[in-house]
Every structure is written in C-alpha cells, then in structure tokens.
PDB file of N, CA and C in Angstrom:
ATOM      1  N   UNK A   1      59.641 129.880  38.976  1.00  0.00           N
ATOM      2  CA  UNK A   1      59.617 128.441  39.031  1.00  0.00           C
ATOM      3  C   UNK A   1      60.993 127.916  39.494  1.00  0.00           C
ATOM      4  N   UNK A   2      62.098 128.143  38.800  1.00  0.00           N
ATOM      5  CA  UNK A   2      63.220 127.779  38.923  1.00  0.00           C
ATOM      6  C   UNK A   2      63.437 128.412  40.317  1.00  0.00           C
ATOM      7  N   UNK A   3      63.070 129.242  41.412  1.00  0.00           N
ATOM      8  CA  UNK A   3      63.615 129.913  42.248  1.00  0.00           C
ATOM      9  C   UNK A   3      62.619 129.210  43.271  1.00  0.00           C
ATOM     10  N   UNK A   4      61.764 128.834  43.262  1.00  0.00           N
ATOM     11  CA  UNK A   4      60.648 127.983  43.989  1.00  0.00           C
ATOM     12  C   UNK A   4      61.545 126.862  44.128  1.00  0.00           C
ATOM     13  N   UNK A   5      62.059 126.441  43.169  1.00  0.00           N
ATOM     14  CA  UNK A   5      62.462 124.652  43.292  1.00  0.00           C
ATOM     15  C   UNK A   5      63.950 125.004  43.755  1.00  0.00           C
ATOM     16  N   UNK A   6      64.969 125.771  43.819  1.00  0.00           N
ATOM     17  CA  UNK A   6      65.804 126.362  44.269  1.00  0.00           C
ATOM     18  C   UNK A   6      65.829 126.276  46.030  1.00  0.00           C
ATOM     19  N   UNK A   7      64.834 126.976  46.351  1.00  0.00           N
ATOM     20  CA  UNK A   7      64.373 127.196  47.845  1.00  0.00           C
ATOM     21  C   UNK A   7      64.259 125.805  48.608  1.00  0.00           C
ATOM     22  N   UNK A   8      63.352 125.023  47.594  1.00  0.00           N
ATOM     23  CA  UNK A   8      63.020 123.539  48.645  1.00  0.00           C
ATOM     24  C   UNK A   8      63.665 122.772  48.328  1.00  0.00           C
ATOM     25  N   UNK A   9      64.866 122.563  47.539  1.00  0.00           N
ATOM     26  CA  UNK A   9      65.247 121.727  47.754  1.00  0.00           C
ATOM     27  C   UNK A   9      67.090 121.181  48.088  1.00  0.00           C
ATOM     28  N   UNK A  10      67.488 120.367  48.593  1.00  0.00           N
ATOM     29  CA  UNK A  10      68.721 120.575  49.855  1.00  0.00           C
ATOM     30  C   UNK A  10      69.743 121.351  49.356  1.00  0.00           C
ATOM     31  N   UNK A  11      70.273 121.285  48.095  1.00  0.00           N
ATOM     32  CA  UNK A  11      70.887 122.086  47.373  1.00  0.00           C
ATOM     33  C   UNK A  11      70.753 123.976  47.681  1.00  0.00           C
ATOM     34  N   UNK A  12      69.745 124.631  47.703  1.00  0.00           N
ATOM     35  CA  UNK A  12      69.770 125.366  48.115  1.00  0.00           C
ATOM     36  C   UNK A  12      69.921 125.550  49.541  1.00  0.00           C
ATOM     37  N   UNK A  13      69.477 124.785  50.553  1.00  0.00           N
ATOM     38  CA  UNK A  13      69.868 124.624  52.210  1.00  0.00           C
ATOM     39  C   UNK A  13      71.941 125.314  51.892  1.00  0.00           C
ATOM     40  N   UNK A  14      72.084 124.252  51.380  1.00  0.00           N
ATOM     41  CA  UNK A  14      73.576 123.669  51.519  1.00  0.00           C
ATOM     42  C   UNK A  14      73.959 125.399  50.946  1.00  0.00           C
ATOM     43  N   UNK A  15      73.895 126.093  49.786  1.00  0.00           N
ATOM     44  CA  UNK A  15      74.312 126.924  49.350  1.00  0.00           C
ATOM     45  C   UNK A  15      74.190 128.353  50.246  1.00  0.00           C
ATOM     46  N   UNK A  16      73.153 128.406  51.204  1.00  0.00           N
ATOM     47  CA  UNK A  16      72.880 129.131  52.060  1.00  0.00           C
ATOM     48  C   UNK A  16      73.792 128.828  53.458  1.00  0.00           C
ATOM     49  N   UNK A  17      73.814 127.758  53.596  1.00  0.00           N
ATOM     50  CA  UNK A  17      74.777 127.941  54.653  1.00  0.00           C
ATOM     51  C   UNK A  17      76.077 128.017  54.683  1.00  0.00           C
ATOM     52  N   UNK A  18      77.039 127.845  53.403  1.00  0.00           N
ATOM     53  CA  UNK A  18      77.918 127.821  52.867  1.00  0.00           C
ATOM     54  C   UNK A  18      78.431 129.142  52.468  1.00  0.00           C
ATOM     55  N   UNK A  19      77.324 130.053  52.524  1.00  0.00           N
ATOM     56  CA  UNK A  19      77.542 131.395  52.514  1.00  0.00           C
ATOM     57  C   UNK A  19      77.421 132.194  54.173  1.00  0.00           C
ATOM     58  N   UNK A  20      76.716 131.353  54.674  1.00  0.00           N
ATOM     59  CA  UNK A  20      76.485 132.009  56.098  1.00  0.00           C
ATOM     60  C   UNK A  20      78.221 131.801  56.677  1.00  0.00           C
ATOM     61  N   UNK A  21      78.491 130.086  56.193  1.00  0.00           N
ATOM     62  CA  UNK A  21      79.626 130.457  56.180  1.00  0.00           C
ATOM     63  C   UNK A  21      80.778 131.038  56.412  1.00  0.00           C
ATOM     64  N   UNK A  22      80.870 131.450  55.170  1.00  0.00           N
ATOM     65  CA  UNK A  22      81.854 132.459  54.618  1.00  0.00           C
ATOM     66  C   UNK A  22      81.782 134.004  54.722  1.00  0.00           C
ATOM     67  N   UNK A  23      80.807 134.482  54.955  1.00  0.00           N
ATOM     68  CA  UNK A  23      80.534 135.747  55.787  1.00  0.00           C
ATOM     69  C   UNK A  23      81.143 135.466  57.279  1.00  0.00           C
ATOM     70  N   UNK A  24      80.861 134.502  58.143  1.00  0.00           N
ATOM     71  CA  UNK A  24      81.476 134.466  59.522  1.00  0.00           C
ATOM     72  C   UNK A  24      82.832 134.175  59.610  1.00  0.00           C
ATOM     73  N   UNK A  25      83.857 133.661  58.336  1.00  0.00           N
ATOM     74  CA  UNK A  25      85.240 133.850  58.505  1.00  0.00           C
ATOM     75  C   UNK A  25      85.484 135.180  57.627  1.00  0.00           C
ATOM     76  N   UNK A  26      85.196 136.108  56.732  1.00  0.00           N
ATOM     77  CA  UNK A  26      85.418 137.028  56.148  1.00  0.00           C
ATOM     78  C   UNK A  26      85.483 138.015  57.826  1.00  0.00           C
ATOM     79  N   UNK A  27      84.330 137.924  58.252  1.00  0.00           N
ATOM     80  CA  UNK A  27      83.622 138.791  59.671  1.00  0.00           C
ATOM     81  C   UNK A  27      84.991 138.498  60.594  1.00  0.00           C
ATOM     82  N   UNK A  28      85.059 137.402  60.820  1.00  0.00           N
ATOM     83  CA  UNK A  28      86.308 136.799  62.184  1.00  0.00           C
ATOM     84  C   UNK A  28      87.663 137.459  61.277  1.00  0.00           C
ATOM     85  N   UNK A  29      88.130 136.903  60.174  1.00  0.00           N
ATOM     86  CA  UNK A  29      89.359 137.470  60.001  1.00  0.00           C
ATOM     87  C   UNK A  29      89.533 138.994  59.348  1.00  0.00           C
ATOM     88  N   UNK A  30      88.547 139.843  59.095  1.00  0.00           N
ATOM     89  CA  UNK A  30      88.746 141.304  58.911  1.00  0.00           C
ATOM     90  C   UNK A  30      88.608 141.509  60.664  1.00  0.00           C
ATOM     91  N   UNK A  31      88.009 141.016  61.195  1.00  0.00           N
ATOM     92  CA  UNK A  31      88.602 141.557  63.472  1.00  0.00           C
ATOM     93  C   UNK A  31      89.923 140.934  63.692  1.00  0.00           C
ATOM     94  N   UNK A  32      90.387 140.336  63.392  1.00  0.00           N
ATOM     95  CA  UNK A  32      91.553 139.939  63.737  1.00  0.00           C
ATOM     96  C   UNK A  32      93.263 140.582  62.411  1.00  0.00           C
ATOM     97  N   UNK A  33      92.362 141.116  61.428  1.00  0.00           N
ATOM     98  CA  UNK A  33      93.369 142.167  60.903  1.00  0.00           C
ATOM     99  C   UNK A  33      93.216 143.087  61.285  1.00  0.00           C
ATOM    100  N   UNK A  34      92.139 143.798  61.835  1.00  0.00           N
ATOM    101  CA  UNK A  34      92.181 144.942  62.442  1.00  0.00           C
ATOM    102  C   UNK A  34      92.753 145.163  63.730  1.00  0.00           C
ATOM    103  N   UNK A  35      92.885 144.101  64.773  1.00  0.00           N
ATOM    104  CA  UNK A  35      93.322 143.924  65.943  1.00  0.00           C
ATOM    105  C   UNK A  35      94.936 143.524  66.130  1.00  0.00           C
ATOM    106  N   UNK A  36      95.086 143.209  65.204  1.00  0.00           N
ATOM    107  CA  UNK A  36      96.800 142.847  64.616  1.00  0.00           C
ATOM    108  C   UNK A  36      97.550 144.372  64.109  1.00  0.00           C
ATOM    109  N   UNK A  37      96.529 144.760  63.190  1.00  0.00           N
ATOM    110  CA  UNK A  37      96.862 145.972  62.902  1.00  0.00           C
ATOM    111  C   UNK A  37      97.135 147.476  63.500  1.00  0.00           C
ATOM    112  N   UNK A  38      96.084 146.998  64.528  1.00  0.00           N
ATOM    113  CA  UNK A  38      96.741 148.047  65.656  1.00  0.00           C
ATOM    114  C   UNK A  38      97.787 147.812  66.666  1.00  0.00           C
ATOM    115  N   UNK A  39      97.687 146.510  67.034  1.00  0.00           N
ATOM    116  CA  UNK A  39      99.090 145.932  67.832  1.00  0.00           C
ATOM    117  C   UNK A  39     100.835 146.315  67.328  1.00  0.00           C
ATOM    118  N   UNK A  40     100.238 146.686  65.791  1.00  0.00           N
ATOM    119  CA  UNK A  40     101.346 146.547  64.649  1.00  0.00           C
ATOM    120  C   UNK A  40     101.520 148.045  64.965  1.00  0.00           C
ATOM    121  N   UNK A  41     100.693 148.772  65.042  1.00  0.00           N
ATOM    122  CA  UNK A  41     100.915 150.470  64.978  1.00  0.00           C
ATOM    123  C   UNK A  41     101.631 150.703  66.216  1.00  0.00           C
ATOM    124  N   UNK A  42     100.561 150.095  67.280  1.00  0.00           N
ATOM    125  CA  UNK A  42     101.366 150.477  68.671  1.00  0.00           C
ATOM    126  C   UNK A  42     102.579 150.093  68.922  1.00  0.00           C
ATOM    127  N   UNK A  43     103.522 148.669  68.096  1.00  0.00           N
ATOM    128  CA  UNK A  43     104.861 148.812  68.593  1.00  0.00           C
ATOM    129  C   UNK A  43     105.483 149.914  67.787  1.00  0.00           C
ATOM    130  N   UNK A  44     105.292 149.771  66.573  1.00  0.00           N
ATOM    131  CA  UNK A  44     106.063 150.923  65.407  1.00  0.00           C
ATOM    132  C   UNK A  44     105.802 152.233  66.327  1.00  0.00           C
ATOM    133  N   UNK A  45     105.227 152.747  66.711  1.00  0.00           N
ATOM    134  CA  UNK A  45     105.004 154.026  67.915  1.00  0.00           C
ATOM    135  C   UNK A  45     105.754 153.940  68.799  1.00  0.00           C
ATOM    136  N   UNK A  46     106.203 152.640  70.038  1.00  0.00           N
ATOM    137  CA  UNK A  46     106.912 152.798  70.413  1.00  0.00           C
ATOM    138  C   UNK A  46     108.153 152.425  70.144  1.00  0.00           C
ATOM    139  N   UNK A  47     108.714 151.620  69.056  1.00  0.00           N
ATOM    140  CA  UNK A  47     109.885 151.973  68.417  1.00  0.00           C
ATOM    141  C   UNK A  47     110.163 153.742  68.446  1.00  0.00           C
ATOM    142  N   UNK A  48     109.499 153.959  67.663  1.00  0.00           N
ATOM    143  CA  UNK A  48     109.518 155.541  67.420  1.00  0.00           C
ATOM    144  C   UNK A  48     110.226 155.885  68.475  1.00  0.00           C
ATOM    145  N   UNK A  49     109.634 156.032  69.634  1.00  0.00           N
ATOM    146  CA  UNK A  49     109.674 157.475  70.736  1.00  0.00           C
ATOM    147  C   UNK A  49     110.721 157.127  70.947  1.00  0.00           C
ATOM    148  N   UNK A  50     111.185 155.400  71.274  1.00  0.00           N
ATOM    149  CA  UNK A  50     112.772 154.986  72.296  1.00  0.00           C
ATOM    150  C   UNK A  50     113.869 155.330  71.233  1.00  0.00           C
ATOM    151  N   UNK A  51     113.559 154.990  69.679  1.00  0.00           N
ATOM    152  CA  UNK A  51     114.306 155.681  68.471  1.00  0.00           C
ATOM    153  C   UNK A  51     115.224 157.126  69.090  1.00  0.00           C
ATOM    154  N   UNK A  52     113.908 158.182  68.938  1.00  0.00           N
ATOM    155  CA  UNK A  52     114.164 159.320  69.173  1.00  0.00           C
ATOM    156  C   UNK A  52     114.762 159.714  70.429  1.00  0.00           C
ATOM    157  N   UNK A  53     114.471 158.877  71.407  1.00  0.00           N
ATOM    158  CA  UNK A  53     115.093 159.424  72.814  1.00  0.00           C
ATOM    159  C   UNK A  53     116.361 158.722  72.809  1.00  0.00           C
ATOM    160  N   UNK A  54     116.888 157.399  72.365  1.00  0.00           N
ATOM    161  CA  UNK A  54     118.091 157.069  72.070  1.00  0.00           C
ATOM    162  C   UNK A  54     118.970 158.124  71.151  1.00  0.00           C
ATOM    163  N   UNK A  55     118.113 158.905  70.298  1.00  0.00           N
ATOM    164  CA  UNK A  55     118.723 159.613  69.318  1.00  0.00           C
ATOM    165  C   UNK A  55     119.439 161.064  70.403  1.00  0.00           C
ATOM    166  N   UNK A  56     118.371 161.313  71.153  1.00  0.00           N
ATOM    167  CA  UNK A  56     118.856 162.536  72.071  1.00  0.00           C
ATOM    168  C   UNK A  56     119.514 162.385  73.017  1.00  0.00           C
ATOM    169  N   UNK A  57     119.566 161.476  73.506  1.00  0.00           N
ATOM    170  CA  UNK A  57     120.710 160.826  74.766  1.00  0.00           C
ATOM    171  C   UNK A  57     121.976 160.886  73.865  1.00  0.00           C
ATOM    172  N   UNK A  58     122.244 160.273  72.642  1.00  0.00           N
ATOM    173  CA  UNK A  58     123.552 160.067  71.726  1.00  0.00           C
ATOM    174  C   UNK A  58     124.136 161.371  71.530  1.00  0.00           C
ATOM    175  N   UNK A  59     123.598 162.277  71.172  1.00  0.00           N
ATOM    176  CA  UNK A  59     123.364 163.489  70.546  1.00  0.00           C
ATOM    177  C   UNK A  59     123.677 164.746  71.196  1.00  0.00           C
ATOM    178  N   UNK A  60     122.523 164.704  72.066  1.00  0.00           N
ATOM    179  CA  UNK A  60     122.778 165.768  72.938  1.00  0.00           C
ATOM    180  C   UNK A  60     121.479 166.744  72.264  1.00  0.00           C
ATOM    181  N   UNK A  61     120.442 166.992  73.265  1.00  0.00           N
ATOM    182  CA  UNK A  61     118.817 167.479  73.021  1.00  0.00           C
ATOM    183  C   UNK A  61     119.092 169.261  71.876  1.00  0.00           C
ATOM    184  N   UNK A  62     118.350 168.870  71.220  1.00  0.00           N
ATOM    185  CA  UNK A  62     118.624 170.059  69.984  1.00  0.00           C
ATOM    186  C   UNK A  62     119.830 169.638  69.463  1.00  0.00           C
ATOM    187  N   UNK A  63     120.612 168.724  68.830  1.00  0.00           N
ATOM    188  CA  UNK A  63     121.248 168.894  68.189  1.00  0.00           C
ATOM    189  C   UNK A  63     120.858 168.841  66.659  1.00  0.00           C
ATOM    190  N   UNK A  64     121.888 169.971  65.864  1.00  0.00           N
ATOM    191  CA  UNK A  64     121.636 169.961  64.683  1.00  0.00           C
ATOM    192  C   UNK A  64     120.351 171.173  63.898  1.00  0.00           C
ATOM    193  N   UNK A  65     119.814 171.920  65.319  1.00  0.00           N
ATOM    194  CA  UNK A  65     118.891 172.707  65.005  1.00  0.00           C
ATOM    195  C   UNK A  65     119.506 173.970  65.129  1.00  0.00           C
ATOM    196  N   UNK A  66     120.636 174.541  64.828  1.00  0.00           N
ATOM    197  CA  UNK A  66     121.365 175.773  64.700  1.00  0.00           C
ATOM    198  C   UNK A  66     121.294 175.845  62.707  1.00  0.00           C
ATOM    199  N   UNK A  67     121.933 177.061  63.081  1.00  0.00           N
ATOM    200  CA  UNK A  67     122.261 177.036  61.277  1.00  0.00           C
ATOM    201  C   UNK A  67     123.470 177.230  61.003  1.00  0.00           C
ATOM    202  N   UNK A  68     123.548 175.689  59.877  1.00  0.00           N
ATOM    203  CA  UNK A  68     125.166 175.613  59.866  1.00  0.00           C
ATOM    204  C   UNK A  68     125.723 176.651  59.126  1.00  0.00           C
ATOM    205  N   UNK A  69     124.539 177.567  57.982  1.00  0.00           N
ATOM    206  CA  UNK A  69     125.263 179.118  57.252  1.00  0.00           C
ATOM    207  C   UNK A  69     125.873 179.894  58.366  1.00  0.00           C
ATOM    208  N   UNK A  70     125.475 179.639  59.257  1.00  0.00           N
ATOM    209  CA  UNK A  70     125.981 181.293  59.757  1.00  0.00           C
ATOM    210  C   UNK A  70     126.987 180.871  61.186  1.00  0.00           C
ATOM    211  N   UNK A  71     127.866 179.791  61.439  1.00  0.00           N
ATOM    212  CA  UNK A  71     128.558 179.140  62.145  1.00  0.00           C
ATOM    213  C   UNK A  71     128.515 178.086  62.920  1.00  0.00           C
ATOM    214  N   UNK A  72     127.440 177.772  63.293  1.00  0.00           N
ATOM    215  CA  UNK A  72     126.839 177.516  63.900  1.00  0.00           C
ATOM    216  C   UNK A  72     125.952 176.026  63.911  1.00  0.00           C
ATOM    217  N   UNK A  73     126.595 174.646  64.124  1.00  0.00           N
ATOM    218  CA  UNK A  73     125.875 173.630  64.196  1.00  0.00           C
ATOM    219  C   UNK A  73     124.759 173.017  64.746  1.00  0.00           C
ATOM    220  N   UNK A  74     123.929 174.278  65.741  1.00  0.00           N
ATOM    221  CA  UNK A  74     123.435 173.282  66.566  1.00  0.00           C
ATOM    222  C   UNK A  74     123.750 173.416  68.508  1.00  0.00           C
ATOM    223  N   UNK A  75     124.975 173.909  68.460  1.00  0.00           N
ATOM    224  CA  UNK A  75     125.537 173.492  70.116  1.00  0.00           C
ATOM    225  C   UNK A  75     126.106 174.841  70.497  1.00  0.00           C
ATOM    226  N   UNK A  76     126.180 175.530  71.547  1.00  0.00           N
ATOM    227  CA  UNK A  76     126.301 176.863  72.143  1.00  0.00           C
ATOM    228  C   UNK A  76     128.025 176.508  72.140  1.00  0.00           C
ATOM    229  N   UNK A  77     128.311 178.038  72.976  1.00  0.00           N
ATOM    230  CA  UNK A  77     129.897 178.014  73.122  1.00  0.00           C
ATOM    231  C   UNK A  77     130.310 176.978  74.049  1.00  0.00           C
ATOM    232  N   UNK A  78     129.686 176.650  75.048  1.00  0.00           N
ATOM    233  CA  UNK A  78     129.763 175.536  76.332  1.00  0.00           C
ATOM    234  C   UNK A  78     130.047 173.820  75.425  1.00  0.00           C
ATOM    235  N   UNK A  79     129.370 173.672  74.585  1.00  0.00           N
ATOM    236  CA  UNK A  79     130.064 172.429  74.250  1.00  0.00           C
ATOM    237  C   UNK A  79     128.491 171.264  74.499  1.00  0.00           C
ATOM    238  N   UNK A  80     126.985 172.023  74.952  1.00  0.00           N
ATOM    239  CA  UNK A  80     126.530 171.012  75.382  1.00  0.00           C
ATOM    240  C   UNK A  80     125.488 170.575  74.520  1.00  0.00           C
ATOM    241  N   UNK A  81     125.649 170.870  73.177  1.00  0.00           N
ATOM    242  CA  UNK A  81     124.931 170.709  72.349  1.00  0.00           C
ATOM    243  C   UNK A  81     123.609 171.061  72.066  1.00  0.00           C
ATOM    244  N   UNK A  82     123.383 172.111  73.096  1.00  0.00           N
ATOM    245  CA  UNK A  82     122.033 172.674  72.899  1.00  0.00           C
ATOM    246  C   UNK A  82     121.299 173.774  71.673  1.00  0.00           C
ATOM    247  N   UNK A  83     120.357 173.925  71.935  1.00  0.00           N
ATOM    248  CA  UNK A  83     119.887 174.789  70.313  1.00  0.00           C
ATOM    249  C   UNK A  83     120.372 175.839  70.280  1.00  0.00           C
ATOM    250  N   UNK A  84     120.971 176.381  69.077  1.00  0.00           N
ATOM    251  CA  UNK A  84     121.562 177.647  68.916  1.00  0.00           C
ATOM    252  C   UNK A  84     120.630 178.654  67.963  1.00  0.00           C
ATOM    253  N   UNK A  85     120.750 179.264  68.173  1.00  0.00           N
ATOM    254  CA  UNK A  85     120.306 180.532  67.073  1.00  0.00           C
ATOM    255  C   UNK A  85     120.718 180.663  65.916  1.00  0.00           C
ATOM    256  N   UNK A  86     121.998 179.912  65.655  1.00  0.00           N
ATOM    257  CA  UNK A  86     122.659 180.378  64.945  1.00  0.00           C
ATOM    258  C   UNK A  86     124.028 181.451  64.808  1.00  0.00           C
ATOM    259  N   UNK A  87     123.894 182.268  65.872  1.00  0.00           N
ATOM    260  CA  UNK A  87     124.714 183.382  66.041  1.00  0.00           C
ATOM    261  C   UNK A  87     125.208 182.944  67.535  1.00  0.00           C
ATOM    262  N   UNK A  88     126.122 181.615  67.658  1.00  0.00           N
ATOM    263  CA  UNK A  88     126.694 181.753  68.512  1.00  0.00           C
ATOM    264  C   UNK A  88     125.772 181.626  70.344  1.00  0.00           C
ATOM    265  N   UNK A  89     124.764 182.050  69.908  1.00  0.00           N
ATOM    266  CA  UNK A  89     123.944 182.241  71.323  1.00  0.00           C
ATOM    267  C   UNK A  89     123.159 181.073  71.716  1.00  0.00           C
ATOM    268  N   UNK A  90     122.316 180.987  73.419  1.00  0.00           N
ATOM    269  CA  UNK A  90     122.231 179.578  73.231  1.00  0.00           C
ATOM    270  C   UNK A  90     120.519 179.273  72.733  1.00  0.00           C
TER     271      UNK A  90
END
C-alpha cells in the first residue's frame, strides 16, 4: 500500500530523479578522477626519467655501483666514472 502511493505520487517522481541525479555526478566525477589520475602518473613518470638522466649527466653513468669494501667507488682508473668491479677494473 504504502509503496503503491509512493510510486504515484510527485514525491516519489522527485526522489527518483534526484537519485538519477546523483548517480550521473558520482559517474562524471569518478571519470574525471580517473583521468586526472593518470595525467598525475604520467608527469610523476616523467619527472622520474629527466630526475635520473639529470642524475647521470651530474654523475657520470654507473656511478656508485663499484664496491666501496674492496677500493673501489664506482669509477675505473681513467677517472670516468664508469662501473667497476670493484677490483680496480672497468
């Protein structure tokens, strides 16, 4: 009974569309966090790479991948900072 008189009359209209609504901005703004959200990934990515390639231009490519136990920082006898073994070699 109560769900009969619910249906016909404007009160229920109004509550139905008020939800149709609010499903179509829930719908619009979860696409537009998702579309933000990847815009957001793709600069942090390329931060990243220019990060790292600024880091190897500064640096000098392999640096720091030698082992400092056994003399060895990272950079051959030449000075050019390339990967070492560790033992001096390049």
């Amino acid at each position: 009974m109560f769900v009969n008189r619910f249906f016909k009359t404007e009160v229920g209209q109004d509550v139905i569309e008020y939800a149709l609504l609010c499903a179509l901005v829930a719908f619009t703004g979860a696409g537009l966090a998702l579309s933000i959200g990847l815009n957001i990934d793709t600069a942090y990515n390329t931060i990243d790479s220019k990060h790292k390639q600024a880091h190897g231009n500064a640096f000098g490519k392999g640096h720091g991948s030698g082992n400092p136990g056994r003399g060895n920082p990272g950079g051959n006898s030449e000075g050019d900072g390339g990967a070492g073994d560790g033992n001096g070699n390049p």
